[in-house]
N, C-alpha and C. Protein backbone atom coordinates (compact mmCIF):
# COMPACT_ATOMS: atom_id res chain seq x y z
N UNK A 1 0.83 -1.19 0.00
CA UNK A 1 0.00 0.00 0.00
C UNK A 1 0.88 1.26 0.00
N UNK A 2 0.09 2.07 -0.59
CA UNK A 2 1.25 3.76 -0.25
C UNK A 2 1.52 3.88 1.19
N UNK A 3 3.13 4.62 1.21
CA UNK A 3 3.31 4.38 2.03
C UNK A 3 4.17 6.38 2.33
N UNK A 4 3.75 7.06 1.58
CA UNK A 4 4.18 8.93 1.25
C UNK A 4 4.26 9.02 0.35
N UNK A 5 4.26 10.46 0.27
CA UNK A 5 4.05 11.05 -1.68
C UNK A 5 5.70 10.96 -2.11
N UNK A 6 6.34 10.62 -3.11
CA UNK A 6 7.09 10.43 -3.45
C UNK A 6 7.95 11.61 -4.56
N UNK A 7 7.29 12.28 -5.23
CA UNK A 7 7.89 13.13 -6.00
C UNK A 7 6.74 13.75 -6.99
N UNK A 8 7.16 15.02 -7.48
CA UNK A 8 6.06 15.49 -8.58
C UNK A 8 7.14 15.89 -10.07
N UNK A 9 6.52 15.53 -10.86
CA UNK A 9 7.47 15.73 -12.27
C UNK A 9 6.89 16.83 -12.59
N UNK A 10 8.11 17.50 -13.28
CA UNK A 10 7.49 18.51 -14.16
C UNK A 10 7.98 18.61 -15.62
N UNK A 11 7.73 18.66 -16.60
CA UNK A 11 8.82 18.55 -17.92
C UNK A 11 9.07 20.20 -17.97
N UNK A 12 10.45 20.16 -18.66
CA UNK A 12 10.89 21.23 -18.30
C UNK A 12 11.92 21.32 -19.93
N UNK A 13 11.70 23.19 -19.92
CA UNK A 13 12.63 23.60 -21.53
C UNK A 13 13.80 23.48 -21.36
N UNK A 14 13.86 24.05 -20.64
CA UNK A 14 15.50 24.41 -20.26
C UNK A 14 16.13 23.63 -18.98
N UNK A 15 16.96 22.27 -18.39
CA UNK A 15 17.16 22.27 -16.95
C UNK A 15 17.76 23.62 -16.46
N UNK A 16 18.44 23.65 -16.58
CA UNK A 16 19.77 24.85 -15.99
C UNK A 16 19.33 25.77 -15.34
N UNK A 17 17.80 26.62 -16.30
CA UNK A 17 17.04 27.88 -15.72
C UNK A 17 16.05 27.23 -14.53
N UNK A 18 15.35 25.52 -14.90
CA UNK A 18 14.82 25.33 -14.12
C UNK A 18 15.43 25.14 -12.65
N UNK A 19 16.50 24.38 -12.49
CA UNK A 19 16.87 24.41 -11.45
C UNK A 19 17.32 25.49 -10.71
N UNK A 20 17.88 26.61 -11.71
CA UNK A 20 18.61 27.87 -10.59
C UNK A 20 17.36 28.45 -10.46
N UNK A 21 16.19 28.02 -10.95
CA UNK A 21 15.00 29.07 -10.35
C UNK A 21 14.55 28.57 -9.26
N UNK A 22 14.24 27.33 -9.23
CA UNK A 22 13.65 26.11 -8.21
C UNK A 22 15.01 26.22 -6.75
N UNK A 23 15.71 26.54 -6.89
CA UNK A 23 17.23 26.80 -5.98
C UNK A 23 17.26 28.06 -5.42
N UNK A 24 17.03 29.24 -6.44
CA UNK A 24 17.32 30.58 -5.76
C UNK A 24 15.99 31.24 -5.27
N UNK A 25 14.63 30.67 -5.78
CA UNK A 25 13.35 31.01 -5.41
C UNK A 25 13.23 30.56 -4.07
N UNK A 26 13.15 29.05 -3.72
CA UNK A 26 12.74 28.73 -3.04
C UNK A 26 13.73 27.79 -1.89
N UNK A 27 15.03 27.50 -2.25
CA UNK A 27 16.02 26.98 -1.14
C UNK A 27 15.96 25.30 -1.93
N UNK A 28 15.41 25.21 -3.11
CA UNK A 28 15.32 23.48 -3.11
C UNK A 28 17.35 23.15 -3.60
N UNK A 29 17.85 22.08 -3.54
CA UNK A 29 18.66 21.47 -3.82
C UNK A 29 18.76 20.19 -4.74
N UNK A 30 19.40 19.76 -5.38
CA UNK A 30 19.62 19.01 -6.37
C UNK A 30 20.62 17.77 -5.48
N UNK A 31 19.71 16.58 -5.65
CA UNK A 31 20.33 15.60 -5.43
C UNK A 31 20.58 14.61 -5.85
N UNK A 32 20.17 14.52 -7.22
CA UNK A 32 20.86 13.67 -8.10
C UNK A 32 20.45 14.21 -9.98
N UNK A 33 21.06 14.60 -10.68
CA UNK A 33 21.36 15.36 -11.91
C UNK A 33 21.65 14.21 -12.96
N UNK A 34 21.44 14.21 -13.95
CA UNK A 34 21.98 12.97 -15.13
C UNK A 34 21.04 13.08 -16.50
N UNK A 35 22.01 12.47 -17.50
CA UNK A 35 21.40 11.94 -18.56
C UNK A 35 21.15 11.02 -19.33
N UNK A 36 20.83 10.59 -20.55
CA UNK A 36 21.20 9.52 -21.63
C UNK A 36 20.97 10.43 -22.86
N UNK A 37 21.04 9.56 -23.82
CA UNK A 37 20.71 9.84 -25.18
C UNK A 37 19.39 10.28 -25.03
N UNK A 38 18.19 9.86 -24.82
CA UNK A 38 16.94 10.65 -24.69
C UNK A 38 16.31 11.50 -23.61
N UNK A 39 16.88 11.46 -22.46
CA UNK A 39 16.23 12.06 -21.52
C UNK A 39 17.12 12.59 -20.40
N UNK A 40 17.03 13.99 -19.64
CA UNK A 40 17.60 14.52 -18.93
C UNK A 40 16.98 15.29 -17.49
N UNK A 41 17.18 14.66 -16.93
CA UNK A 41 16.63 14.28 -15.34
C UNK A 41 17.20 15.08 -14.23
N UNK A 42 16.55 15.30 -13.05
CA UNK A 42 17.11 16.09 -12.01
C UNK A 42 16.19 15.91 -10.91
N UNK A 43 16.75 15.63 -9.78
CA UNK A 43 15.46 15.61 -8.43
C UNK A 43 16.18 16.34 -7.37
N UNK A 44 14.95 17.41 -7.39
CA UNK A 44 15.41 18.34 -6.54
C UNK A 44 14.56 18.21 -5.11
N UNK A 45 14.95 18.70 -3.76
CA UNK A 45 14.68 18.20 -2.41
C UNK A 45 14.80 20.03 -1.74
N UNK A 46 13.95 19.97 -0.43
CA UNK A 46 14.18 20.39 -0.05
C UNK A 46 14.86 19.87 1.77
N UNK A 47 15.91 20.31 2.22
CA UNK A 47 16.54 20.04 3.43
C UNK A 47 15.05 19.67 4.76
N UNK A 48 14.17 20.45 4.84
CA UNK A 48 13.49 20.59 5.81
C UNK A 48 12.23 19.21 5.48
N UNK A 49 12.56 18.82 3.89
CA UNK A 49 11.71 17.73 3.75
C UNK A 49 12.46 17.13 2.77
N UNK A 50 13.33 16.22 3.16
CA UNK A 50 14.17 15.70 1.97
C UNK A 50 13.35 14.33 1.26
N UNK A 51 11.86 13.63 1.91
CA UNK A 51 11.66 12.25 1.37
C UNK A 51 10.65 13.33 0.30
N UNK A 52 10.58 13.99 -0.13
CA UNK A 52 9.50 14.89 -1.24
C UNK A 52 10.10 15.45 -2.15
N UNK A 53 9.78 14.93 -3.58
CA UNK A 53 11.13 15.90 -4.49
C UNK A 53 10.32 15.87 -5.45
N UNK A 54 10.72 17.28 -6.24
CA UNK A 54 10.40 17.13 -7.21
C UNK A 54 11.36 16.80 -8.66
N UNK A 55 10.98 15.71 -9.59
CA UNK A 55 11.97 15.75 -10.33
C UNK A 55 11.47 16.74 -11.98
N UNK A 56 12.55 16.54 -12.28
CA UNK A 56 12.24 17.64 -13.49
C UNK A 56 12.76 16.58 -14.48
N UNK A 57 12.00 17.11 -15.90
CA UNK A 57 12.38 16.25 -16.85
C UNK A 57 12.55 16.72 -18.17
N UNK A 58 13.51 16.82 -19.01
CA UNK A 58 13.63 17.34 -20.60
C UNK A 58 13.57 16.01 -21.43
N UNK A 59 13.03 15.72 -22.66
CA UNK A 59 13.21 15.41 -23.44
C UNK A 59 13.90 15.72 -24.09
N UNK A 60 14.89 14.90 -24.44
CA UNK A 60 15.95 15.21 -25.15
C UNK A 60 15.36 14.74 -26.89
N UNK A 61 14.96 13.31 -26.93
CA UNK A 61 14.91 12.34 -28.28
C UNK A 61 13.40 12.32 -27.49
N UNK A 62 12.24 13.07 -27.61
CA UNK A 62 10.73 12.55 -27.24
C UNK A 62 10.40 11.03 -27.25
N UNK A 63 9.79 10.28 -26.30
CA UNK A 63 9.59 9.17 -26.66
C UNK A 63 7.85 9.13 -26.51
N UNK A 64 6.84 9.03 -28.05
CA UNK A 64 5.48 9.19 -28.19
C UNK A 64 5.53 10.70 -27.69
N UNK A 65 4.03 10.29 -26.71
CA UNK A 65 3.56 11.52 -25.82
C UNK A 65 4.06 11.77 -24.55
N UNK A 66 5.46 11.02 -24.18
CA UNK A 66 5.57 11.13 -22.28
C UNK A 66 5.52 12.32 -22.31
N UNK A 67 6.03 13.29 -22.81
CA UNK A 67 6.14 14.49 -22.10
C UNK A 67 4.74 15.65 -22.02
N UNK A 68 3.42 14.84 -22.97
CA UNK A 68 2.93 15.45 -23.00
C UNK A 68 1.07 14.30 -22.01
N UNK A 69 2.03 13.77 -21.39
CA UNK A 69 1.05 12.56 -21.16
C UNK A 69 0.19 12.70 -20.10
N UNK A 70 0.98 13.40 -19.12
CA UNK A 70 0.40 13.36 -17.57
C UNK A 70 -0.07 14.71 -17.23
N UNK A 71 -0.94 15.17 -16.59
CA UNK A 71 -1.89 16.60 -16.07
C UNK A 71 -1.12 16.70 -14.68
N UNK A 72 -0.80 17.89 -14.05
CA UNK A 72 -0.29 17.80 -13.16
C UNK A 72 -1.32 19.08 -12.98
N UNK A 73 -1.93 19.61 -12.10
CA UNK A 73 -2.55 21.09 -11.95
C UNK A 73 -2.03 22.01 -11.36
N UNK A 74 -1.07 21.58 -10.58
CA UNK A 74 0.13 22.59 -9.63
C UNK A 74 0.27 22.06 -8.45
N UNK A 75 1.44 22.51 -7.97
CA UNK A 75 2.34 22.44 -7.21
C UNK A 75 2.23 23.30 -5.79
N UNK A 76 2.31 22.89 -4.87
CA UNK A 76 1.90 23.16 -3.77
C UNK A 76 3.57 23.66 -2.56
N UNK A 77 3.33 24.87 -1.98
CA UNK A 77 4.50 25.24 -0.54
C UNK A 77 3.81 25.87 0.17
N UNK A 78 4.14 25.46 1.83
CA UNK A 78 3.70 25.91 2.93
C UNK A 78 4.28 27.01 3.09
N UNK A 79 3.85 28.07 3.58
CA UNK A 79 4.54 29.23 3.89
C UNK A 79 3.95 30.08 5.39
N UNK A 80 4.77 29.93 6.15
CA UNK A 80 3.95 30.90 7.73
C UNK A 80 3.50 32.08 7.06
N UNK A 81 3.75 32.67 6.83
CA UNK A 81 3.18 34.08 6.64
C UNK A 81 2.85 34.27 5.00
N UNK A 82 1.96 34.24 4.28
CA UNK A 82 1.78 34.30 2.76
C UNK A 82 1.67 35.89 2.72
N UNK A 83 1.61 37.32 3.53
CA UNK A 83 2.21 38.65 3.01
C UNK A 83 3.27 38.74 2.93
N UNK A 84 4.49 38.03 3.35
CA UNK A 84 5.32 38.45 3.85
C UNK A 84 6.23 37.53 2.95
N UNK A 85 5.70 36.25 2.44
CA UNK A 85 6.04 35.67 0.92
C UNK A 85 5.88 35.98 -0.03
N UNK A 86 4.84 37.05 0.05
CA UNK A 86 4.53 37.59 -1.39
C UNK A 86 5.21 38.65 -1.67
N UNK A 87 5.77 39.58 -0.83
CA UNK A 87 6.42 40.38 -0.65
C UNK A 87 7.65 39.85 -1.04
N UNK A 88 7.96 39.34 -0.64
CA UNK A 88 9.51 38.20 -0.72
C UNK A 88 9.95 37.99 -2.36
N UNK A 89 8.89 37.02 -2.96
CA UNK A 89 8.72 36.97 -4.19
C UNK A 89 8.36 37.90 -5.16
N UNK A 90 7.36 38.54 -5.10
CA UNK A 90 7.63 39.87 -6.18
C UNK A 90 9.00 40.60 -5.81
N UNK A 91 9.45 40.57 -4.54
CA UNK A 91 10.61 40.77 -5.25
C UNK A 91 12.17 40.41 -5.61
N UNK A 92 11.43 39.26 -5.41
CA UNK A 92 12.69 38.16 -6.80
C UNK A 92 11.93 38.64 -8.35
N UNK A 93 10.43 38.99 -8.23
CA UNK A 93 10.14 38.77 -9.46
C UNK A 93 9.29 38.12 -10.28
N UNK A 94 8.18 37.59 -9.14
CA UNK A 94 7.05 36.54 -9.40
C UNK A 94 6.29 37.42 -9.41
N UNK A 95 5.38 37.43 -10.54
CA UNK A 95 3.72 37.56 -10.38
C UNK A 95 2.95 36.93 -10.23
N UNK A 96 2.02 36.89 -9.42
CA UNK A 96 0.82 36.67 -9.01
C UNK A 96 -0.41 36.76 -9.71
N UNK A 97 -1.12 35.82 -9.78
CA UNK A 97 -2.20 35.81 -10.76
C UNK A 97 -3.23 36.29 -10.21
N UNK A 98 -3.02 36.43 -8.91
CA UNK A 98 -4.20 37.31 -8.35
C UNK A 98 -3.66 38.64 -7.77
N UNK A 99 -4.19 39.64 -7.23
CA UNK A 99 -3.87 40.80 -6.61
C UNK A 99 -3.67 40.27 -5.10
N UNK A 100 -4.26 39.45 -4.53
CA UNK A 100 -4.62 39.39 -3.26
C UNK A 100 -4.90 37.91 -3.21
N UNK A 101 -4.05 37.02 -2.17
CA UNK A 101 -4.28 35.56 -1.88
C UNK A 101 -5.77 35.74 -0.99
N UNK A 102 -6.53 34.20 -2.16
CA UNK A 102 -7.71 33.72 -1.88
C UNK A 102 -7.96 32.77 -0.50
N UNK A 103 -8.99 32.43 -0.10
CA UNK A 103 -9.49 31.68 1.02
C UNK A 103 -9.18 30.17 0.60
N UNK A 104 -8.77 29.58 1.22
CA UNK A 104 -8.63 27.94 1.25
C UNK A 104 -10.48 27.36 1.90
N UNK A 105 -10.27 26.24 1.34
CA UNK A 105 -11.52 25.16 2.17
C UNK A 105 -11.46 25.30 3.44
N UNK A 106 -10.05 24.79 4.27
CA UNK A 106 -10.31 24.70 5.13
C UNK A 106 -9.52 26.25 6.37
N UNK A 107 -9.48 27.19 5.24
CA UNK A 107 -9.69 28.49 6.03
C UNK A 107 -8.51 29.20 6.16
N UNK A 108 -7.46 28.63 5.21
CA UNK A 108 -6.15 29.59 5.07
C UNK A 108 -6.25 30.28 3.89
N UNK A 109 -5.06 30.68 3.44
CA UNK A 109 -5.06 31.81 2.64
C UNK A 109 -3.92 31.05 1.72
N UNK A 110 -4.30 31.06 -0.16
CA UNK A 110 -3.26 30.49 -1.38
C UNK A 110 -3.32 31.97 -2.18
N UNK A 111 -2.23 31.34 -3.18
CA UNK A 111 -1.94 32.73 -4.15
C UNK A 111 -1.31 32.13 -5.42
N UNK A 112 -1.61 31.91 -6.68
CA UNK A 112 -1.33 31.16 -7.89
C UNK A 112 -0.36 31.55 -8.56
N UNK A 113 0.91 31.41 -9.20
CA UNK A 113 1.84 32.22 -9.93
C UNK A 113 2.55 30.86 -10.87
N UNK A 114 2.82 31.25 -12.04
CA UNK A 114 3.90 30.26 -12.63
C UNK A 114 5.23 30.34 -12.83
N UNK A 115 5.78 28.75 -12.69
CA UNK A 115 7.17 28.96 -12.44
C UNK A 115 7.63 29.40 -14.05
N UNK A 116 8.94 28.67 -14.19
CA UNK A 116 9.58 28.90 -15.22
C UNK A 116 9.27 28.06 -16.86
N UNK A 117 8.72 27.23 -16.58
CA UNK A 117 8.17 26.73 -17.89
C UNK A 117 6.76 26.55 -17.75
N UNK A 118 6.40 27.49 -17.35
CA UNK A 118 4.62 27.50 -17.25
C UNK A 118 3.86 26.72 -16.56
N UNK A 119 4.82 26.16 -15.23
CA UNK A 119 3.89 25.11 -14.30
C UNK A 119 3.47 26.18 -13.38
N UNK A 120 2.19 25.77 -13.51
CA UNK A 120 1.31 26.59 -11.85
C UNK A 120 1.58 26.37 -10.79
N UNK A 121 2.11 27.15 -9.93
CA UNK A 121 2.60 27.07 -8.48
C UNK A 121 1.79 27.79 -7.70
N UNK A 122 1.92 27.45 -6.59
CA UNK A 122 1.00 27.90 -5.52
C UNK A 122 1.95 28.01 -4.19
N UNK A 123 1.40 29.24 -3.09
CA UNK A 123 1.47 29.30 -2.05
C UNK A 123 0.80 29.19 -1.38
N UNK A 124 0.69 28.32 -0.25
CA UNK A 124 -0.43 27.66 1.26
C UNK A 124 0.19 28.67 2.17
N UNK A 125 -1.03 28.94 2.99
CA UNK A 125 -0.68 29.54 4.16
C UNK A 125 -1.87 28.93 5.00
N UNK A 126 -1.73 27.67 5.83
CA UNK A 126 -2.26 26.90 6.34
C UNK A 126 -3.26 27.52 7.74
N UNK A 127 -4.63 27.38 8.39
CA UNK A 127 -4.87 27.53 9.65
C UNK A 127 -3.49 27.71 10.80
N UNK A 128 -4.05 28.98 11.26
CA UNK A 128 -3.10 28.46 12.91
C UNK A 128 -4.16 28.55 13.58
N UNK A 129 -4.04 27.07 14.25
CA UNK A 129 -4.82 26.60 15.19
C UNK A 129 -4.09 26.85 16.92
């Protein structure tokens, strides 16, 4: 049976931009980098949660549709304070798809922006209970 979430893919244009964005945005690290003839790989971690990674993926030689196969809807980070992240990030340089982070279900506050090859990212700012 599952036993934790294991990783989220993203296909990606460029590695190089993806990772120094995924690195200098947000603190993630690269822990294992490689290639072959068709495909060029990277799984990046963050320290404070190293069993969760996301890996990134280029097609090098396409094989069919993988790269165009799987729906991912976005990508999810906890953040204590989401003014004080948003602040943070616009000014690295992120926009925000909204003016103002929306209400969660269960009563925190998200905010939608895309990374570097057009994956939707999100910021959580969870209940304090």
């Amino acid at each position: 049976m599952i036993k934790k979430m294991e990783h989220t893919a993203i296909i990606v244009g460029n590695m190089d931009e993806t990772i120094h964005y995924y690195g200098d945005m947000f603190g993630f690290k690269v822990r294992l980098q490689g290639s072959n003839e068709k495909r060029e790989m990277a799984f990046l971690y963050l320290e404070e949660q190293p069993g969760m990674e996301i890996e990134l993926i280029r097609d090098i030689d396409p094989i069919g549709e993988y790269n165009k196969s799987g729906i991912v809807n976005h990508l999810a980070f906890t953040v204590e304070d989401i003014n004080k992240a948003i602040q943070h990030y616009k000014s690295k340089g992120i926009e925000f798809l909204s003016p103002e982070p929306q209400p969660t279900l269960e009563g925190g506050r998200m905010i939608l922006f895309h990374g570097p090859n057009d994956e939707l990212l999100q910021l959580v700012e969870r209940v304090k209970l």
